[in-house]
N, C-alpha and C. Protein backbone atom coordinates (compact mmCIF):
# COMPACT_ATOMS: atom_id res chain seq x y z
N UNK A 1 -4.91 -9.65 11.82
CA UNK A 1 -4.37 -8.43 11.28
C UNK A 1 -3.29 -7.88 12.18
N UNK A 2 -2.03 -7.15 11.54
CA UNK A 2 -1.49 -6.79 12.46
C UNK A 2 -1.44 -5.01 12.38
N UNK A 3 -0.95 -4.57 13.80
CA UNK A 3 -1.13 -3.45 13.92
C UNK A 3 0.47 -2.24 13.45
N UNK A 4 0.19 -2.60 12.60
CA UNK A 4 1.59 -1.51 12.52
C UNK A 4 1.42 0.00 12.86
N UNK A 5 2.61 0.57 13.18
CA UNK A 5 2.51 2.11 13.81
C UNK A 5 1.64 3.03 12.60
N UNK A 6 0.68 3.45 12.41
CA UNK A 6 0.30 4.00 11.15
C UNK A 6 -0.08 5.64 11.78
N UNK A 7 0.22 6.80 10.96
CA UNK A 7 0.01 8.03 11.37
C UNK A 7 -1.06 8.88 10.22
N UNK A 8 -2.70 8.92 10.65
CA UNK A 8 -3.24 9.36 9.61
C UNK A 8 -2.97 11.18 9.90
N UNK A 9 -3.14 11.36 8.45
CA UNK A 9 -2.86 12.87 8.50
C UNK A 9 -3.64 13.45 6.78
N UNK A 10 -3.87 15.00 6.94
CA UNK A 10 -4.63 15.51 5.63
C UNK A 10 -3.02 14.97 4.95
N UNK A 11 -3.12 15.20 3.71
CA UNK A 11 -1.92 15.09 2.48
C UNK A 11 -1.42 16.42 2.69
N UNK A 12 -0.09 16.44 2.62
CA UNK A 12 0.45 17.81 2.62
C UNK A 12 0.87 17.84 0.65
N UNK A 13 1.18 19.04 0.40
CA UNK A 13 2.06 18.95 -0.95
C UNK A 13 3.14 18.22 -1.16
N UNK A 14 3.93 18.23 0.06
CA UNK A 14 5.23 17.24 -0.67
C UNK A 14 4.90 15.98 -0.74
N UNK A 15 3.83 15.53 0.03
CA UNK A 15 3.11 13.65 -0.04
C UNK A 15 2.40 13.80 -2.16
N UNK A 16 2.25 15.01 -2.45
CA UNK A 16 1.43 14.58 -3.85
C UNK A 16 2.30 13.90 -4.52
N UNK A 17 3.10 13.53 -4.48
CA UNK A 17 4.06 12.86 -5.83
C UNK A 17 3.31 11.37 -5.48
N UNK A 18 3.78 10.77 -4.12
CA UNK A 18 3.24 9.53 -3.50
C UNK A 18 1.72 9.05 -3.92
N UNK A 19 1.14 9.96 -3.52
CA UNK A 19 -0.37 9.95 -3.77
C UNK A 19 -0.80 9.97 -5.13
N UNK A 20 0.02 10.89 -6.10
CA UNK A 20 -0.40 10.54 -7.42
C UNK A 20 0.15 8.99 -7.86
N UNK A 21 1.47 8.34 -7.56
CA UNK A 21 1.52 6.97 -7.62
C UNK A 21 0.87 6.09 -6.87
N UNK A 22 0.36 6.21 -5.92
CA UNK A 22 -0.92 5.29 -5.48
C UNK A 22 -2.21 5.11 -6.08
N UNK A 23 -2.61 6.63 -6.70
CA UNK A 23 -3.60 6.64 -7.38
C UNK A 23 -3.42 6.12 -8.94
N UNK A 24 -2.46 6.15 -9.13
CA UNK A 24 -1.79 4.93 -10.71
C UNK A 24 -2.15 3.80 -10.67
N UNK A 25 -1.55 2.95 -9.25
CA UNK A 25 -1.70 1.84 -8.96
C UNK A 25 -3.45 1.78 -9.01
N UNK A 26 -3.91 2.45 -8.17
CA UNK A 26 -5.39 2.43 -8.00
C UNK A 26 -6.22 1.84 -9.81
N UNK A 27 -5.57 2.65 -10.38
CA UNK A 27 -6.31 2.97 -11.76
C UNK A 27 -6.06 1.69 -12.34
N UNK A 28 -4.92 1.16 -12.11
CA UNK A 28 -4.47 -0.66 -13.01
C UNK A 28 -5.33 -1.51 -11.91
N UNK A 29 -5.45 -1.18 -10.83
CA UNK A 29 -6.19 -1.99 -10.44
C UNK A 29 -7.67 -2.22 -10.57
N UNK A 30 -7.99 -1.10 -10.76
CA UNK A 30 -9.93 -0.90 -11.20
C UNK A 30 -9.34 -1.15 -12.99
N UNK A 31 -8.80 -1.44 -13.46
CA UNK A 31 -9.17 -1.47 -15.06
C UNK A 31 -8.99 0.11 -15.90
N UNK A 32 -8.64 1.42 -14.94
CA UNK A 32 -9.04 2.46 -16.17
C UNK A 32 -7.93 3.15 -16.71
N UNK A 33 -6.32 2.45 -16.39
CA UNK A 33 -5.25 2.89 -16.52
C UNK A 33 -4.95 3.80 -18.07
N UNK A 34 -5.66 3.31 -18.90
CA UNK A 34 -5.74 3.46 -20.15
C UNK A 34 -6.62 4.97 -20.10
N UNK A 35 -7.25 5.40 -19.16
CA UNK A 35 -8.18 6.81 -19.34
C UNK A 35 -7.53 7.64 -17.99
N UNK A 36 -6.50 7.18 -17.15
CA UNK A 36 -5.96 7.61 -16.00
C UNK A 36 -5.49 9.23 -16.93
N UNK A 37 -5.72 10.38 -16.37
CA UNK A 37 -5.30 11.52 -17.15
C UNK A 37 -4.74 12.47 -15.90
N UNK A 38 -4.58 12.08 -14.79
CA UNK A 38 -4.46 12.67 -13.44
C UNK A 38 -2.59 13.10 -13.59
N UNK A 39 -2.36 14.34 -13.75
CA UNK A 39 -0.78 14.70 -13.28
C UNK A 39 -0.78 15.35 -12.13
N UNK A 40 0.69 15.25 -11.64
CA UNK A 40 0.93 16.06 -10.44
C UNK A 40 0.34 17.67 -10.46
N UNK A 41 0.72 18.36 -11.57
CA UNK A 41 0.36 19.70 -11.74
C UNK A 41 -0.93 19.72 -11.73
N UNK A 42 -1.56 19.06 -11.96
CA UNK A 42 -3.61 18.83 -12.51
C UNK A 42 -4.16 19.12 -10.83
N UNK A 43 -3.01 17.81 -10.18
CA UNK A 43 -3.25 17.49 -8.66
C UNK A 43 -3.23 18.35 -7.78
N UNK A 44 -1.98 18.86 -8.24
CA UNK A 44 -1.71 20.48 -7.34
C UNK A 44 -2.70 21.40 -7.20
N UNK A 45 -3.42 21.90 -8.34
CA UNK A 45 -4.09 22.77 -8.62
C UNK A 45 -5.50 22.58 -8.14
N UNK A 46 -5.96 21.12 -8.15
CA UNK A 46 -7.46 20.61 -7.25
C UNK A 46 -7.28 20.88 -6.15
N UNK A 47 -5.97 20.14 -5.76
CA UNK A 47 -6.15 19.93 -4.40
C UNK A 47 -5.80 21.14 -3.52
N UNK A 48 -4.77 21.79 -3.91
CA UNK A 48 -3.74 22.26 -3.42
C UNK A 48 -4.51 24.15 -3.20
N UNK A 49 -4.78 24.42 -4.41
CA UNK A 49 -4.85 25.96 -5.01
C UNK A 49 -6.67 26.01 -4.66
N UNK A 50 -6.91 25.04 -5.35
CA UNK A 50 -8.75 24.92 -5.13
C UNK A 50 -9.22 24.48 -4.62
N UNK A 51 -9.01 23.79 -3.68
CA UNK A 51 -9.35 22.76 -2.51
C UNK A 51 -10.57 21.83 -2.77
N UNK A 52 -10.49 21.45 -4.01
CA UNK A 52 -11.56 20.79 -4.64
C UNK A 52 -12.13 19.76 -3.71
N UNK A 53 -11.61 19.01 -2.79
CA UNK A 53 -11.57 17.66 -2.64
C UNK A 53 -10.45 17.65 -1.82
N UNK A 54 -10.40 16.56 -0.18
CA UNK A 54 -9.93 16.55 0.48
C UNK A 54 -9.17 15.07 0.42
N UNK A 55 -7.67 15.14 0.79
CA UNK A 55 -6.64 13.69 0.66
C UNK A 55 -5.99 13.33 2.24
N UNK A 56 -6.73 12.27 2.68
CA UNK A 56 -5.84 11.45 3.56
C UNK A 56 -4.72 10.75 3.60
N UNK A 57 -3.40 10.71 4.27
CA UNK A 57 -2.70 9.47 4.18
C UNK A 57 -2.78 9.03 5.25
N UNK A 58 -2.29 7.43 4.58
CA UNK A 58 -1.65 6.87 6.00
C UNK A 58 0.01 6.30 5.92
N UNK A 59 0.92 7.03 6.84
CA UNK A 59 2.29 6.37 6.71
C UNK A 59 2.67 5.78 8.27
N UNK A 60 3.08 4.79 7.87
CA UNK A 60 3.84 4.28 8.85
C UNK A 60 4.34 4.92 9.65
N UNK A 61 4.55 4.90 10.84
CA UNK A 61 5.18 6.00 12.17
C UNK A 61 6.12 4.81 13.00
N UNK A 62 7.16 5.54 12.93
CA UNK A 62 8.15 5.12 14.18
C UNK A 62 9.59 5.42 13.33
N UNK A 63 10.95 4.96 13.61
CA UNK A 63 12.08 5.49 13.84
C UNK A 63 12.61 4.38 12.08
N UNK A 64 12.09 3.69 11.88
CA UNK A 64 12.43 3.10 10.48
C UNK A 64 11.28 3.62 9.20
N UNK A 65 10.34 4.77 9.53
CA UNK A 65 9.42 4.95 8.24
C UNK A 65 10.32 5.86 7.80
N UNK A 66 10.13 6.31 6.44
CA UNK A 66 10.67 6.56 5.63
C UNK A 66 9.69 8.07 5.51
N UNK A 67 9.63 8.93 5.23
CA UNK A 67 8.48 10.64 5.65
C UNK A 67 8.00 10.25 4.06
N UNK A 68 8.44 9.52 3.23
CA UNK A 68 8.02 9.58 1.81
C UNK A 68 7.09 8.66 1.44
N UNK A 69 7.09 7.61 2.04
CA UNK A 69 6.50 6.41 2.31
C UNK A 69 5.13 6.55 2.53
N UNK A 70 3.78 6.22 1.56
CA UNK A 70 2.60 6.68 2.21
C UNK A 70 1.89 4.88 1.98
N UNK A 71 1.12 4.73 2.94
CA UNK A 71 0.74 3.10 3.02
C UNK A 71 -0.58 3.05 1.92
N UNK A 72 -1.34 4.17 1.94
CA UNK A 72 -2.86 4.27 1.59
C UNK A 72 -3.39 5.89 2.11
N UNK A 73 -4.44 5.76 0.58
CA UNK A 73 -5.06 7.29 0.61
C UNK A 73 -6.19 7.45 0.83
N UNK A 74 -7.18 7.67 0.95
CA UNK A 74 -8.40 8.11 1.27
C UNK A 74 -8.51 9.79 0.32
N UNK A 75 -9.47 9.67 -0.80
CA UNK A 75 -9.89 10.90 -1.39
C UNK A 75 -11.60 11.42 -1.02
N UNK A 76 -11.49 12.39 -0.95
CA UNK A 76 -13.13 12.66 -0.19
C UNK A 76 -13.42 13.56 -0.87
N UNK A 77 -14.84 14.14 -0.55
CA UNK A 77 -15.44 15.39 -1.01
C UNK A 77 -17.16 15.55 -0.08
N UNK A 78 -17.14 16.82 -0.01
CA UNK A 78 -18.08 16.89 0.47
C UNK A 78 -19.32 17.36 -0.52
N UNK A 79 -20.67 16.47 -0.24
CA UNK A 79 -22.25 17.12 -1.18
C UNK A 79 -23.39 17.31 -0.34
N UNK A 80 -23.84 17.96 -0.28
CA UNK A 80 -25.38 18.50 0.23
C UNK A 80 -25.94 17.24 -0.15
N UNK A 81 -26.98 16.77 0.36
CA UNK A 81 -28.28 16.04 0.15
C UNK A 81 -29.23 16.77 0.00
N UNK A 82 -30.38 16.99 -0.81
CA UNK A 82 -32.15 17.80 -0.19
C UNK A 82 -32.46 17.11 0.44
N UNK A 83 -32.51 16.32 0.73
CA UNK A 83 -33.82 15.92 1.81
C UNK A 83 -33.52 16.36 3.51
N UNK A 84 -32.17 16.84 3.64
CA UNK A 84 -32.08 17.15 4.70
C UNK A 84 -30.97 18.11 4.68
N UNK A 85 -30.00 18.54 3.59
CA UNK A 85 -29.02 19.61 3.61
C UNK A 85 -27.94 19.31 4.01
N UNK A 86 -27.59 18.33 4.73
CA UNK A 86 -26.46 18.05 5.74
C UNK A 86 -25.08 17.64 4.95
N UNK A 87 -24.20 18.06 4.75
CA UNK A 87 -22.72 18.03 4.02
C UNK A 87 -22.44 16.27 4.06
N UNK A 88 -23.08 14.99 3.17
CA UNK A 88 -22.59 14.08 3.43
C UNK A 88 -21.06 14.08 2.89
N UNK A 89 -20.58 13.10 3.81
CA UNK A 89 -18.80 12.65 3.45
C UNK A 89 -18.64 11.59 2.28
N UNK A 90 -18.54 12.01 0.91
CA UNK A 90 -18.40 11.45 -0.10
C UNK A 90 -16.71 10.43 -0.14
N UNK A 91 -16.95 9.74 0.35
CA UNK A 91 -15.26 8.64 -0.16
C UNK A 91 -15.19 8.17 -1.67
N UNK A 92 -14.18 8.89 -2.53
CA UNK A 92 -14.34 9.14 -3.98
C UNK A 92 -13.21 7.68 -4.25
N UNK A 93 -12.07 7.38 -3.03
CA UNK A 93 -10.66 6.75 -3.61
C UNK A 93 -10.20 5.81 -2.29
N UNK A 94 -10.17 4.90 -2.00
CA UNK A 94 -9.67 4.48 -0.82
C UNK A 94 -8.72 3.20 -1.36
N UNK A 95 -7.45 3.45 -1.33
CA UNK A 95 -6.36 2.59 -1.55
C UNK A 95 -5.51 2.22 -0.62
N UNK A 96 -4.97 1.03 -0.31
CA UNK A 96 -3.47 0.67 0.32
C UNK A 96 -3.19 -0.11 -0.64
N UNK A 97 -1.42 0.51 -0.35
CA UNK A 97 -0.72 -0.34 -1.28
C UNK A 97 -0.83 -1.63 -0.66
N UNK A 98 -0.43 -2.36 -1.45
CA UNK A 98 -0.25 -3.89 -1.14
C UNK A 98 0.36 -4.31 -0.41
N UNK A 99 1.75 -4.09 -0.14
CA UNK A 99 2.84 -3.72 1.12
C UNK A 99 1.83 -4.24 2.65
N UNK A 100 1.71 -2.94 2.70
CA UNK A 100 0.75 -2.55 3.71
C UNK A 100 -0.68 -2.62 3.78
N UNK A 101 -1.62 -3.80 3.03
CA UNK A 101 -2.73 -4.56 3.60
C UNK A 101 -2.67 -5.17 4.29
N UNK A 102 -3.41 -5.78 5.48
CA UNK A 102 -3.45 -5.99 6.33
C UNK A 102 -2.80 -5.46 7.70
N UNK A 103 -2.91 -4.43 7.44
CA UNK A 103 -1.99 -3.58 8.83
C UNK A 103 -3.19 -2.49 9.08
N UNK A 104 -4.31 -2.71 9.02
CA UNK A 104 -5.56 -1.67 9.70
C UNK A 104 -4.91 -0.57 9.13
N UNK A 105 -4.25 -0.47 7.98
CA UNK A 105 -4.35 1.02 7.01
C UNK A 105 -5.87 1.85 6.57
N UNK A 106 -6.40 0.93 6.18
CA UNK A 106 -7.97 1.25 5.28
C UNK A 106 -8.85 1.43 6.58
N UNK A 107 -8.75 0.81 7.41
CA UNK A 107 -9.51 1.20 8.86
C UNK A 107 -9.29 2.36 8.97
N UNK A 108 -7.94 2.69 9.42
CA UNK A 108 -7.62 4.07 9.67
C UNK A 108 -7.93 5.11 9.57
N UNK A 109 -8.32 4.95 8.34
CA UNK A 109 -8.33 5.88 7.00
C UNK A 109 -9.64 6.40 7.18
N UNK A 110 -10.07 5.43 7.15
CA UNK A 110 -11.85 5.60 7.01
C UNK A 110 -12.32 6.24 8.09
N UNK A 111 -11.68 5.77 9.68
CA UNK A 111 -12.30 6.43 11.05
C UNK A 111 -11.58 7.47 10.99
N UNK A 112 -10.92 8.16 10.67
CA UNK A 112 -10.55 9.59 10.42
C UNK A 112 -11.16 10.14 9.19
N UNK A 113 -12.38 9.72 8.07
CA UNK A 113 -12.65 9.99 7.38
C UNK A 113 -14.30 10.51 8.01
N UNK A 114 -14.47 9.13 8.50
CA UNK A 114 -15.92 9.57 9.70
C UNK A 114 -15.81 10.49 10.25
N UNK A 115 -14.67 10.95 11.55
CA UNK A 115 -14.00 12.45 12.24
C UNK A 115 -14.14 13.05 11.29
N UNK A 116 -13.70 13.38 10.57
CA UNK A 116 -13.86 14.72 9.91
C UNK A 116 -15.32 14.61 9.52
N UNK A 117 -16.15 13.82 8.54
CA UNK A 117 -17.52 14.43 8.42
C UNK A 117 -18.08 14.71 9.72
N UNK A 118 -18.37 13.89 10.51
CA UNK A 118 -18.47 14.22 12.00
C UNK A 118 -18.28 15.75 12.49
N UNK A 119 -16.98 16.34 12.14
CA UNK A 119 -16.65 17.51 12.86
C UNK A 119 -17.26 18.42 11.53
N UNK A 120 -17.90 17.71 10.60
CA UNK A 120 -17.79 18.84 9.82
C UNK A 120 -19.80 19.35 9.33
N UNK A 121 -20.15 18.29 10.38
CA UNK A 121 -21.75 18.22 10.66
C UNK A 121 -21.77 17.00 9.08
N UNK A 122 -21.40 16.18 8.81
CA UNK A 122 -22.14 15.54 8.07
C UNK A 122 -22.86 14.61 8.36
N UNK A 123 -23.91 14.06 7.87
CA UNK A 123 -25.10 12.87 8.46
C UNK A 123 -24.93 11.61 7.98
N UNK A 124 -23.76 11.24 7.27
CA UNK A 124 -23.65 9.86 6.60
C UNK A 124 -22.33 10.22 5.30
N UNK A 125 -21.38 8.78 5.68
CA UNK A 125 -20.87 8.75 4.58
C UNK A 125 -21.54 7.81 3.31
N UNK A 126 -20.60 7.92 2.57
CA UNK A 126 -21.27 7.59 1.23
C UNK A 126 -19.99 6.76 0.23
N UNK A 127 -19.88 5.68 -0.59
CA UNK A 127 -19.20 5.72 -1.57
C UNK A 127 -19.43 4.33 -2.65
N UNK A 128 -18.42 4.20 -3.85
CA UNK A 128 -19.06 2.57 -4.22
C UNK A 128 -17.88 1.81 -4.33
N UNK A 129 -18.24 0.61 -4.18
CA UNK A 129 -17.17 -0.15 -4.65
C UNK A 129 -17.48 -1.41 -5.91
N UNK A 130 -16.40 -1.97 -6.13
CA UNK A 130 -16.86 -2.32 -7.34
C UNK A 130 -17.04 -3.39 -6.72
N UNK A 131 -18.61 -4.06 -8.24
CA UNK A 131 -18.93 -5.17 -7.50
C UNK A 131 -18.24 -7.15 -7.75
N UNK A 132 -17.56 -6.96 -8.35
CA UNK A 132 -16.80 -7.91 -8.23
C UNK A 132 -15.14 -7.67 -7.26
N UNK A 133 -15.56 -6.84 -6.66
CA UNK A 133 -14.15 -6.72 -5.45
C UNK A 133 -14.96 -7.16 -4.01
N UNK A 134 -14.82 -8.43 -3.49
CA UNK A 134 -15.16 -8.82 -2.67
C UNK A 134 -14.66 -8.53 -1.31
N UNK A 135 -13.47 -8.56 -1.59
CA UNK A 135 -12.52 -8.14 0.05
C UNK A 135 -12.86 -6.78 0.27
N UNK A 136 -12.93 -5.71 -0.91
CA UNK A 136 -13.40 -4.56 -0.54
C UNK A 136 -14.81 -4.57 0.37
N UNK A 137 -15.65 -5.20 -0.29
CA UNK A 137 -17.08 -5.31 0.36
C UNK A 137 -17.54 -5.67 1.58
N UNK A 138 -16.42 -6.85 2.03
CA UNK A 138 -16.56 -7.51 3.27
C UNK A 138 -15.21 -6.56 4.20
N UNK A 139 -14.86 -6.03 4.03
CA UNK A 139 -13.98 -5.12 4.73
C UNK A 139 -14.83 -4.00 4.60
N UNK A 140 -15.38 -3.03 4.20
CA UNK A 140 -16.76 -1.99 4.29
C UNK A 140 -17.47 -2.63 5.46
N UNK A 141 -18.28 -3.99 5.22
CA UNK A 141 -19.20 -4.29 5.76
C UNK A 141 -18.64 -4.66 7.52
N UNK A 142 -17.40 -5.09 7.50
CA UNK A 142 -16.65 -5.26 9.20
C UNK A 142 -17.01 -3.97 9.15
N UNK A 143 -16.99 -2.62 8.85
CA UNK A 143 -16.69 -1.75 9.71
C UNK A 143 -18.29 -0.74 9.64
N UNK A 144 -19.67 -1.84 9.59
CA UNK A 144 -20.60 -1.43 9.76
C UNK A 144 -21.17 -0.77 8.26
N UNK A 145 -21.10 -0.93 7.31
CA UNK A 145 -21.69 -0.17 6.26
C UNK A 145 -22.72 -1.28 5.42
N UNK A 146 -23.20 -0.96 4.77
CA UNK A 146 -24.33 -1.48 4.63
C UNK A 146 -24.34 -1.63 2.79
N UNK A 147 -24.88 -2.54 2.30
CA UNK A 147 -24.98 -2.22 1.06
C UNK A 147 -26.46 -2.07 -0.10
N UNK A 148 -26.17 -0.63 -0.41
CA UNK A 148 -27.60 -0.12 -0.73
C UNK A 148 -27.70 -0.61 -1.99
N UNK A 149 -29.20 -1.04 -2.33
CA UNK A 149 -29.01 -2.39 -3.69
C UNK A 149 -30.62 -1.38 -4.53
N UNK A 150 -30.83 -0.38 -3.71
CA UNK A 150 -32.08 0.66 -4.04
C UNK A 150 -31.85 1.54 -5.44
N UNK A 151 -30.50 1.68 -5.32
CA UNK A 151 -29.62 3.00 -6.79
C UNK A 151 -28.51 1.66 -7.62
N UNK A 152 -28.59 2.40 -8.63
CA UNK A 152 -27.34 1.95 -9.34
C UNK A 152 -26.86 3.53 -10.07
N UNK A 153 -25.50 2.84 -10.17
CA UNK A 153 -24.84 4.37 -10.57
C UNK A 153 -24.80 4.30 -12.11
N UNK A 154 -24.88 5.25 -12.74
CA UNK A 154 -25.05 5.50 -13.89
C UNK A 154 -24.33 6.85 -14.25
N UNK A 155 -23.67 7.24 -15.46
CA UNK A 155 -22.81 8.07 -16.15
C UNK A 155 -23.06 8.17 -17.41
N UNK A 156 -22.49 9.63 -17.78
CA UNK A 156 -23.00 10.26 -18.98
C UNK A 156 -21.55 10.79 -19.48
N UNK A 157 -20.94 10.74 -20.72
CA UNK A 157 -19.75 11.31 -20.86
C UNK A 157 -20.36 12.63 -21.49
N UNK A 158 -19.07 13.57 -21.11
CA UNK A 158 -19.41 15.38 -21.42
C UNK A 158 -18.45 15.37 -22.14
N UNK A 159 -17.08 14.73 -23.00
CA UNK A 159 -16.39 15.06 -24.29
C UNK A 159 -17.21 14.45 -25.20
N UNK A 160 -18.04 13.91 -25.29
CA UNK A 160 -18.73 13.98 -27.29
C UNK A 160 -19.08 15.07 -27.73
């Protein structure tokens, strides 16, 4: 892997344009491009006005990045558990563009995703990946995560 200059940071507003096209890409790549309903204004207003949910980037750093240029995002949120209360660190979105795989982007991302639950008292992160994405799984699992085979996720739609 190589190490390119990468600078993680929260998403500011002028990165949402970037971040909503990463999260496009994201959506053709999981299959749900066709139900993708996410606009900038939608984005603004979660992220921005209501702080619904917290956005990482990662851009390249040094004297040829481009300030517009974002490599990969990290989307989070924080949930209580009962059994112990503690704010786990929910990872809802973790993308790099293609460009920039293999440059310890998604590493990045993630150990500044740990820091913050960390600083923010949480007891464990949390998230899924899909199970026919293998590189995802074995890249989770390099960086110590484990895969819980106890739950399966399950969904209910609320427009019928």
């Amino acid at each position: 892997m190589s190490d390119m200059a990468l600078k993680i940071s929260r998403a500011s507003q002028q990165d949402l344009p970037a971040v909503l096209g990463l999260m496009r890409e994201l959506a053709d790549f999981e299959g749900y491009r066709a139900q993708f309903a996410v606009t900038l204004e939608v984005l603004e207003q979660q992220y921005v006005q209501h702080k619904t949910f917290g956005i990482l980037v990662a851009k390249q750093a040094g004297a040829n990045a481009k300030s517009t240029d974002i490599a990969g995002i990290l989307v989070y949120f924080f949930q209580p558990f009962t059994y112990d209360l503690t704010p786990w660190l929910i990872v809802k979105e973790l993308y790099v563009a293609a460009a920039y795989r293999g440059h310890c982007a998604g590493q990045a991302l993630m150990l500044e995703a740990k820091r913050i639950g960390k600083a923010q008292g949480s007891s464990r992160m949390k998230w899924e990946v899909l199970t026919h994405n293998q590189a995802a799984r074995q890249f989770y699992t390099q960086l110590g995560a484990r895969v819980e085979d106890d739950w399966r996720t399950m969904s209910l739609s609320l427009s019928d």
